[in-house]
Structure formats: structure tokens, C-alpha cells
C-alpha atoms as a PDB file:
ATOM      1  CA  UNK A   1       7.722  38.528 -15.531  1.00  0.00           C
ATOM      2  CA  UNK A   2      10.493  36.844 -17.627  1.00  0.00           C
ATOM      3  CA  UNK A   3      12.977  36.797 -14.719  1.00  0.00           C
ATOM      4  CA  UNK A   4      10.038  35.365 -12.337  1.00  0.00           C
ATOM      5  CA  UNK A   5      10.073  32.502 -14.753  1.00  0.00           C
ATOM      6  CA  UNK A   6      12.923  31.748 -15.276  1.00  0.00           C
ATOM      7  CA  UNK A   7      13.667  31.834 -11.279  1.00  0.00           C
ATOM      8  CA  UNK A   8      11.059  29.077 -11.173  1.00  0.00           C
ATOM      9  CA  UNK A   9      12.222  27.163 -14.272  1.00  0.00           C
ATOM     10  CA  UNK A  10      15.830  27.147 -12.064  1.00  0.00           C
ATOM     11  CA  UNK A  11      14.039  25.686  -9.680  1.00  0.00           C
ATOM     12  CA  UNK A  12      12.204  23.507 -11.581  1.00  0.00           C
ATOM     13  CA  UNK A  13      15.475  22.215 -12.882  1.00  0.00           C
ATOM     14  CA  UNK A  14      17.360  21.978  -9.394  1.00  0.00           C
ATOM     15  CA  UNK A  15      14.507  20.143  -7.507  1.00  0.00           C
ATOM     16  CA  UNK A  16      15.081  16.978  -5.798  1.00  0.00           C
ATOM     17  CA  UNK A  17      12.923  14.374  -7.342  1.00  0.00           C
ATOM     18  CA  UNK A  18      12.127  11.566  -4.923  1.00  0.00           C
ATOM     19  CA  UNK A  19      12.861   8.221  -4.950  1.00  0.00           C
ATOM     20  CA  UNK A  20      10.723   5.556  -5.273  1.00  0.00           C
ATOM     21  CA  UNK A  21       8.328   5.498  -3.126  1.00  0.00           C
ATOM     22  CA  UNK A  22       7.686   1.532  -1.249  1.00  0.00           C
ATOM     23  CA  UNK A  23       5.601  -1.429  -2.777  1.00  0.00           C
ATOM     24  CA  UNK A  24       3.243  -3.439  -1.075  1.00  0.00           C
ATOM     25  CA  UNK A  25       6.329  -5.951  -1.646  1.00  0.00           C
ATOM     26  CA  UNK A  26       8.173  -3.889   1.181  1.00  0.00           C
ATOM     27  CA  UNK A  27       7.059  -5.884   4.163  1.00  0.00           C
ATOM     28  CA  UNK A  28       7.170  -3.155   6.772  1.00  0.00           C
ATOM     29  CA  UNK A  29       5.539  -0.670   4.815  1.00  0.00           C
ATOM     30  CA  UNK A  30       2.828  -2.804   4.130  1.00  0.00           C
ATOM     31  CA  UNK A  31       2.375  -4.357   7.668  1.00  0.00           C
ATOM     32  CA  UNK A  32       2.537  -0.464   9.164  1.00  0.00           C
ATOM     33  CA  UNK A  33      -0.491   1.220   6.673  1.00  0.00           C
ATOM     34  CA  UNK A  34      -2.243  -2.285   7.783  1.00  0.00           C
ATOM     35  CA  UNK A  35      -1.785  -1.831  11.130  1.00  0.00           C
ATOM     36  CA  UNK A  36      -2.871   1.847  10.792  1.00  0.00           C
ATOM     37  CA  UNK A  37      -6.410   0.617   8.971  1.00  0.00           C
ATOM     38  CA  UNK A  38      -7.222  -2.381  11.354  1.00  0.00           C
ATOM     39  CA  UNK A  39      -6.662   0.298  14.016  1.00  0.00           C
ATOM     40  CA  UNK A  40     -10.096   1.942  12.805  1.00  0.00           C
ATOM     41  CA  UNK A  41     -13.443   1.257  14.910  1.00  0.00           C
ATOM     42  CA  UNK A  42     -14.720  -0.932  12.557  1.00  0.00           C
ATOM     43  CA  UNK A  43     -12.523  -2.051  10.220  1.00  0.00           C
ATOM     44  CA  UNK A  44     -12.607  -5.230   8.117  1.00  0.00           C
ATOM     45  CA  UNK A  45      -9.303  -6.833   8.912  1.00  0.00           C
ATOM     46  CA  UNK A  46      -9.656  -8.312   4.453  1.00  0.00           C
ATOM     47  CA  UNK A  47     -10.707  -5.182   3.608  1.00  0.00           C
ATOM     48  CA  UNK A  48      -7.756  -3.561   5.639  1.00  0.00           C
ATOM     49  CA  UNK A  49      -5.017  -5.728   3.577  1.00  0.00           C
ATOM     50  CA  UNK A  50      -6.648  -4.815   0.749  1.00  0.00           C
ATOM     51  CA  UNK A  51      -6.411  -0.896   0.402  1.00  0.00           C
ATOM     52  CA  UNK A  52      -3.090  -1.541   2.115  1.00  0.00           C
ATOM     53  CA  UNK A  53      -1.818  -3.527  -0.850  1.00  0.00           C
ATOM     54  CA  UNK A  54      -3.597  -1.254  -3.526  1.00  0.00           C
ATOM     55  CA  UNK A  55      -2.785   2.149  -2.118  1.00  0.00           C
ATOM     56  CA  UNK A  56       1.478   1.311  -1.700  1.00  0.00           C
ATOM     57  CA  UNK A  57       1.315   0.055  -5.563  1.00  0.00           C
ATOM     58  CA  UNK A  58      -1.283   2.627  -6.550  1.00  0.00           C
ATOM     59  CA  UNK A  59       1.346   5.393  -5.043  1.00  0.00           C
ATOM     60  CA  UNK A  60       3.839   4.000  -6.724  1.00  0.00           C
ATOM     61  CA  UNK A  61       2.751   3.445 -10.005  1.00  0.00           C
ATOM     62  CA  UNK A  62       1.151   7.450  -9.592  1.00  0.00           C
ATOM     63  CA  UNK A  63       4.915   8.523  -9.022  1.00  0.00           C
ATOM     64  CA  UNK A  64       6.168   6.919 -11.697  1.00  0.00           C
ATOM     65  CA  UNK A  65       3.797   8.523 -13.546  1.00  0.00           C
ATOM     66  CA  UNK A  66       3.718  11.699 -11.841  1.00  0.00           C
ATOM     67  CA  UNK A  67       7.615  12.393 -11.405  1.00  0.00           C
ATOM     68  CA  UNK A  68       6.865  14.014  -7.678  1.00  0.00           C
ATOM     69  CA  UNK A  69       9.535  16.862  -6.742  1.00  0.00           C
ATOM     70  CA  UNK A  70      10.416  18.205  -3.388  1.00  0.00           C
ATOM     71  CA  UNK A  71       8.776  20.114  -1.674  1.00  0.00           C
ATOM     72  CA  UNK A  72       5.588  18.721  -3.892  1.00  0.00           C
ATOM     73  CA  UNK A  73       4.908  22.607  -4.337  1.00  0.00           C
ATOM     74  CA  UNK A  74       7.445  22.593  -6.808  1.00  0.00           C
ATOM     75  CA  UNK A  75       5.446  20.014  -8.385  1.00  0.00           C
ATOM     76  CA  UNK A  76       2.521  22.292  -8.419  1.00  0.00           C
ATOM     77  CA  UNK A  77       4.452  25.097 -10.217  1.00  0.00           C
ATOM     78  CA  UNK A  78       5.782  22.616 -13.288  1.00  0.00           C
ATOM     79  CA  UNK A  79       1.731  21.876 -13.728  1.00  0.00           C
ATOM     80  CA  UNK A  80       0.879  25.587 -13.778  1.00  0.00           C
ATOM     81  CA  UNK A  81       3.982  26.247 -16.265  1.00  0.00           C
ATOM     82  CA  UNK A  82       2.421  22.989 -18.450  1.00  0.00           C
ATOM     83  CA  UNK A  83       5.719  21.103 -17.766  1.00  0.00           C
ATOM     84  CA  UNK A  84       3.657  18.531 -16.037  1.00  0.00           C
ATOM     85  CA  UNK A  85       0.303  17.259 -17.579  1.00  0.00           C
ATOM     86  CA  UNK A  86      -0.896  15.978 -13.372  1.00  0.00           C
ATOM     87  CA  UNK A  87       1.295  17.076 -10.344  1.00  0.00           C
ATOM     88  CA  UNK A  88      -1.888  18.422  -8.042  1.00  0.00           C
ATOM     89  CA  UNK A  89      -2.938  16.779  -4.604  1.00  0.00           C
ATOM     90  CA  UNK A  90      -6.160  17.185  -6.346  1.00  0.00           C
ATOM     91  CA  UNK A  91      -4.665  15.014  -8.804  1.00  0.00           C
ATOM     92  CA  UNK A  92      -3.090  12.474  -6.606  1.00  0.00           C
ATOM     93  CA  UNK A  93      -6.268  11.735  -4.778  1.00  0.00           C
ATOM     94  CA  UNK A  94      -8.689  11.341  -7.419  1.00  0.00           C
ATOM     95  CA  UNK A  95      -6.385   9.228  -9.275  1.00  0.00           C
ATOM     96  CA  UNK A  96      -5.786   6.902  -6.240  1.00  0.00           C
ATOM     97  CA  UNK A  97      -9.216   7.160  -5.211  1.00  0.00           C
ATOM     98  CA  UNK A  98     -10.470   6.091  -8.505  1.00  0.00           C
ATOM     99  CA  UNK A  99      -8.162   3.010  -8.048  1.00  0.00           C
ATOM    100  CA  UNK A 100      -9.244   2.359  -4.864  1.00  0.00           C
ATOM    101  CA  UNK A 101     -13.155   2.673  -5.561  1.00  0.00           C
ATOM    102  CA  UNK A 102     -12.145  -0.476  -7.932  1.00  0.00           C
ATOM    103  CA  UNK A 103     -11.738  -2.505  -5.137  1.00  0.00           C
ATOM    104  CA  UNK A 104     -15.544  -2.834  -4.646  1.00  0.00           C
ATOM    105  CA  UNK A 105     -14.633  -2.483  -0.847  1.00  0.00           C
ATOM    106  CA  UNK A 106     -17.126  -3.887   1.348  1.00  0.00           C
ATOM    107  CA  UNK A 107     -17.580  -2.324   4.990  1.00  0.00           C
ATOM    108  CA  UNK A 108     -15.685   0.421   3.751  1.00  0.00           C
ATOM    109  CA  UNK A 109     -16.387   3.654   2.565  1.00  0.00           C
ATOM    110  CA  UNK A 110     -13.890   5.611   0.861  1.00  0.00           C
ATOM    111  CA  UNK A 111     -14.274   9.572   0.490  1.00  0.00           C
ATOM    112  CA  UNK A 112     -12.584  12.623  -1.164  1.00  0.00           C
ATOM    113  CA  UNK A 113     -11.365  14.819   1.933  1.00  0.00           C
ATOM    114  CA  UNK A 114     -10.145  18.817   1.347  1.00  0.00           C
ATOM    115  CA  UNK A 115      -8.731  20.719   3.809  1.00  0.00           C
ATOM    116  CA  UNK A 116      -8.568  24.746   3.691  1.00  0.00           C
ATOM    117  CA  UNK A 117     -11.393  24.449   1.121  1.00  0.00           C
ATOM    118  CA  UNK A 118     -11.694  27.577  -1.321  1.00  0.00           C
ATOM    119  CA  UNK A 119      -8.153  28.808  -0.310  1.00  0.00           C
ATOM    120  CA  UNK A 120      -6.715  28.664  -3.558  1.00  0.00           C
ATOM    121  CA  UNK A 121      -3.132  28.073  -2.751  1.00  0.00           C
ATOM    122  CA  UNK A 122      -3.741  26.003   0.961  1.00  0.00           C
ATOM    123  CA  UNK A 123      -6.575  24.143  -0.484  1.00  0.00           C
ATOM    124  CA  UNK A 124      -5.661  20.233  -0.033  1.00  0.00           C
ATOM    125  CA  UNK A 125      -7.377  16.722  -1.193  1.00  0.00           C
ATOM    126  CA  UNK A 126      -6.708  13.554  -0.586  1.00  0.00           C
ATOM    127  CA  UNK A 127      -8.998  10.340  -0.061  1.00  0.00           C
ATOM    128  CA  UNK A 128     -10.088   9.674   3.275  1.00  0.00           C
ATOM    129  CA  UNK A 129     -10.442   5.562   4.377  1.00  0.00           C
ATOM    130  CA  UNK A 130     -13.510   5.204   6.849  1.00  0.00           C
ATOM    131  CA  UNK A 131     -15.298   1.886   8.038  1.00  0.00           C
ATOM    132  CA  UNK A 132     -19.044   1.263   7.611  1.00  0.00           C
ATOM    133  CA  UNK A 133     -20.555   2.981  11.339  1.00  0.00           C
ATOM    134  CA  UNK A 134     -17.622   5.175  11.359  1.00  0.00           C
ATOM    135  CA  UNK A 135     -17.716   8.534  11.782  1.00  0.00           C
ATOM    136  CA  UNK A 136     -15.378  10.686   8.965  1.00  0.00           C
ATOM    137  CA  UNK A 137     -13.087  11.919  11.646  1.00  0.00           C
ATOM    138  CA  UNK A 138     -12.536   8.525  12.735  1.00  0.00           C
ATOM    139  CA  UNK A 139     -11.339   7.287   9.011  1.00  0.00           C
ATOM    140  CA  UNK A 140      -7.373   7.447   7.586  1.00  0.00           C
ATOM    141  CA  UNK A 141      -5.932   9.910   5.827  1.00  0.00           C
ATOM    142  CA  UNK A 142      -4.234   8.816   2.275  1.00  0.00           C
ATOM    143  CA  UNK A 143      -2.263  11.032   1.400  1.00  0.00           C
ATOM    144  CA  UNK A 144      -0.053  11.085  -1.529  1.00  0.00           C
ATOM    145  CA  UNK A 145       0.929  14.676  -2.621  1.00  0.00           C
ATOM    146  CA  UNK A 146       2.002  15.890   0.731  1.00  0.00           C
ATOM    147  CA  UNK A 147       5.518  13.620   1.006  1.00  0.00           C
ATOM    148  CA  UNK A 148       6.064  14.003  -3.264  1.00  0.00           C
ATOM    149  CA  UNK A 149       4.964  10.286  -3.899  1.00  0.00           C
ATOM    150  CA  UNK A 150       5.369   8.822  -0.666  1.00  0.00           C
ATOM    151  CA  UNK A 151       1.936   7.443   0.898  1.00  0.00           C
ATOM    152  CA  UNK A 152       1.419   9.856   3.711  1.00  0.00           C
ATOM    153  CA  UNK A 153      -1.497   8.393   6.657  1.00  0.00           C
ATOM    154  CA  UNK A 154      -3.348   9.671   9.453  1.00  0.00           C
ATOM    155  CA  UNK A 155      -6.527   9.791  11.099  1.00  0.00           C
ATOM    156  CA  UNK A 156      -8.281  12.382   9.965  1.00  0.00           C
ATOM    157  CA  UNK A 157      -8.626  13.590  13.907  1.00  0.00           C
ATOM    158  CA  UNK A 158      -4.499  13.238  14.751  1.00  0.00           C
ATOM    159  CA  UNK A 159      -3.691  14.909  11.220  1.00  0.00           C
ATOM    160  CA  UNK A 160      -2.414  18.720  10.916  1.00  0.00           C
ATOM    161  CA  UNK A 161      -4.721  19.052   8.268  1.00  0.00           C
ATOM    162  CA  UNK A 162      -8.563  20.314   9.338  1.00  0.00           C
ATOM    163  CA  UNK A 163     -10.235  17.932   7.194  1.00  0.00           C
ATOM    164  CA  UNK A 164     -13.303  18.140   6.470  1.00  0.00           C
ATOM    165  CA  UNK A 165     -15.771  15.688   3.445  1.00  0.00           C
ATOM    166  CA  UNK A 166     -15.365  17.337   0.333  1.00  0.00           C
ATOM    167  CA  UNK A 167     -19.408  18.360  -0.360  1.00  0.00           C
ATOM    168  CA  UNK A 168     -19.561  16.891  -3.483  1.00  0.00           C
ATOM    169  CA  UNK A 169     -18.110  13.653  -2.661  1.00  0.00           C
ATOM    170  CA  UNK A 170     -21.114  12.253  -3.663  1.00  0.00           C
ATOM    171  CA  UNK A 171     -20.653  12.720  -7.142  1.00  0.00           C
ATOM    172  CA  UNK A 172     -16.704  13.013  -6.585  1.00  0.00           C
ATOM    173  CA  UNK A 173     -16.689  12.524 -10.370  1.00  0.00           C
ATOM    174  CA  UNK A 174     -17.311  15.812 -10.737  1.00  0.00           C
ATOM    175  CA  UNK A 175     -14.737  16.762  -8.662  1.00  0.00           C
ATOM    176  CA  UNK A 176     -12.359  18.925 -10.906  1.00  0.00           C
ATOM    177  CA  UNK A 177      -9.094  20.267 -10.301  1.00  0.00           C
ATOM    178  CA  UNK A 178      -8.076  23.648 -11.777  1.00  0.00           C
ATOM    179  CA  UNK A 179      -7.404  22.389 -14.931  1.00  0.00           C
ATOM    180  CA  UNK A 180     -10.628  20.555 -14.824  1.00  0.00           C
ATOM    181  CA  UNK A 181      -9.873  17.300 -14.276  1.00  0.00           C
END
């Protein structure tokens, strides 16, 4: 057990942490998770700019705060050896979609997607972006774990991920993560 830890402690040490991720002040990455919104069958154009704007700063204030390593597992192993107090995708998304919720979006529903749900180690959240008439599989992936800080975004139905709505997003704040947050 002691060598096991202090293999991943190593690696803990070695790991690449990320730079910072872009700002809604970086033009192209703002104009390109835009584009990927208004792109949804429905989707208020204000509302679009928005989460756009909120979700690059949101990201990026969540790395700071976070400290993200690559490959984000890595991240995940500082949390379970306490060396990081949030470093989950569990984390990630109900931190950003707590942010987000903020907004008071209107035409817009935002949602807590999981992937692989009750496989402990593929198990995956992140929030899920999808316009009033929409279905879920029609909405946008936000993903911030996946690229260690950087805003990763789909549709749900073009993403490798199989997600699916988390069934308690309902009352998503009683969504916990293992620690129970």
C-alpha cells in the first residue's frame, strides 16, 4: 500500500497542470460556444450569449479554483488522497451549473447530465444546455472536467458520452458527489 501511494503522489507531483483555460474576453472562443448554442432548435439567440459569456468565465474562475491536472483523472486521485478539497466532474458541473441556474435563463432549461451512471469509476456529470420544446438529446453538452478546465461542448446526440438526464435533476440540489457534496 505505501509504495501504491507514493507511485500516485509521483504522479501527483509530475502532472501537467493546464493553462488557463479562455475568457469570454477571447473573441473566438466566445463567438464558437455561441455559435454552438444558437445552433440548437430553439434557442434564444440573448439567452445563447448569455451562458456563452457565463460558462467561459465560470470555467475559468472553477480552474483557478480547482487547479485541473492532466489527464483530469489525476485530478480525481489528489481529491481521493484529500490533496484537493473539489477536483470531480461531479464537482465541475454542479458548481457551473449552480452559476449558470443564476442566470434566471428564460427559454432555456439547464439540466445535470451523467453518463455511465452507477459505474463508479466511468460515471460522468456535467450540465446539459437545452431550449424550451427541445428534446434533452437535442441540448449542449458543458463540459468542464473532461479537457482539465477547458470548456468542453457537444450535443448531447454527436458526444462520445451516452448521456442520459440525471433522475434527480429535479432536485439536482441533492445531487451529491462521493464526498457528499
Amino acid at each position: 500500500m505505501g509504495h501504491l501511494l507514493a507511485i500516485l503522489l509521483a504522479a501527483q507531483l509530475l502532472a501537467c497542470v493546464t493553462p488557463p483555460p479562455p475568457r469570454s474576453s477571447d473573441a473566438e472562443a466566445l463567438r464558437a460556444l455561441e455559435q454552438a448554442l444558437v445552433a440548437l432548435p430553439g434557442m434564444p439567440e440573448a439567452q445563447a450569449r448569455r451562458i456563452a459569456i457565463a460558462a467561459l468565465d465560470v470555467t475559468a474562475e472553477l480552474h483557478t479554483r480547482y487547479r485541473p491536472q492532466r489527464p483530469p483523472q489525476f485530478g480525481n486521485m489528489a481529491f481521493h488522497l484529500g490533496l484537493r478539497d473539489r477536483a470531480l466532474c461531479c464537482h465541475w458541473a454542479k458548481d457551473l451549473l449552480r452559476e449558470l441556474s443564476a442566470l434566471e435563463l428564460e427559454g432555456v432549461a439547464l439540466h445535470w447530465g451523467v453518463a455511465h451512471r452507477g459505474r463508479t469509476f466511468r460515471e460522468h456529470s456535467a450540465v446539459v444546455v437545452v431550449p424550451e420544446g427541445a428534446r434533452f438529446e437535442e441540448g449542449l453538452v458543458l463540459d468542464a472536467w473532461r479537457n482539465a478546465g477547458h470548456l468542453h461542448f457537444a450535443r448531447v446526440d454527436r458526444d462520445r458520452y451516452p448521456w442520459k438526464l440525471h433522475p434527480a435533476d429535479e432536485v439536482r440540489h441533492r445531487i451529491s458527489c462521493s464526498d457528499g457534496s
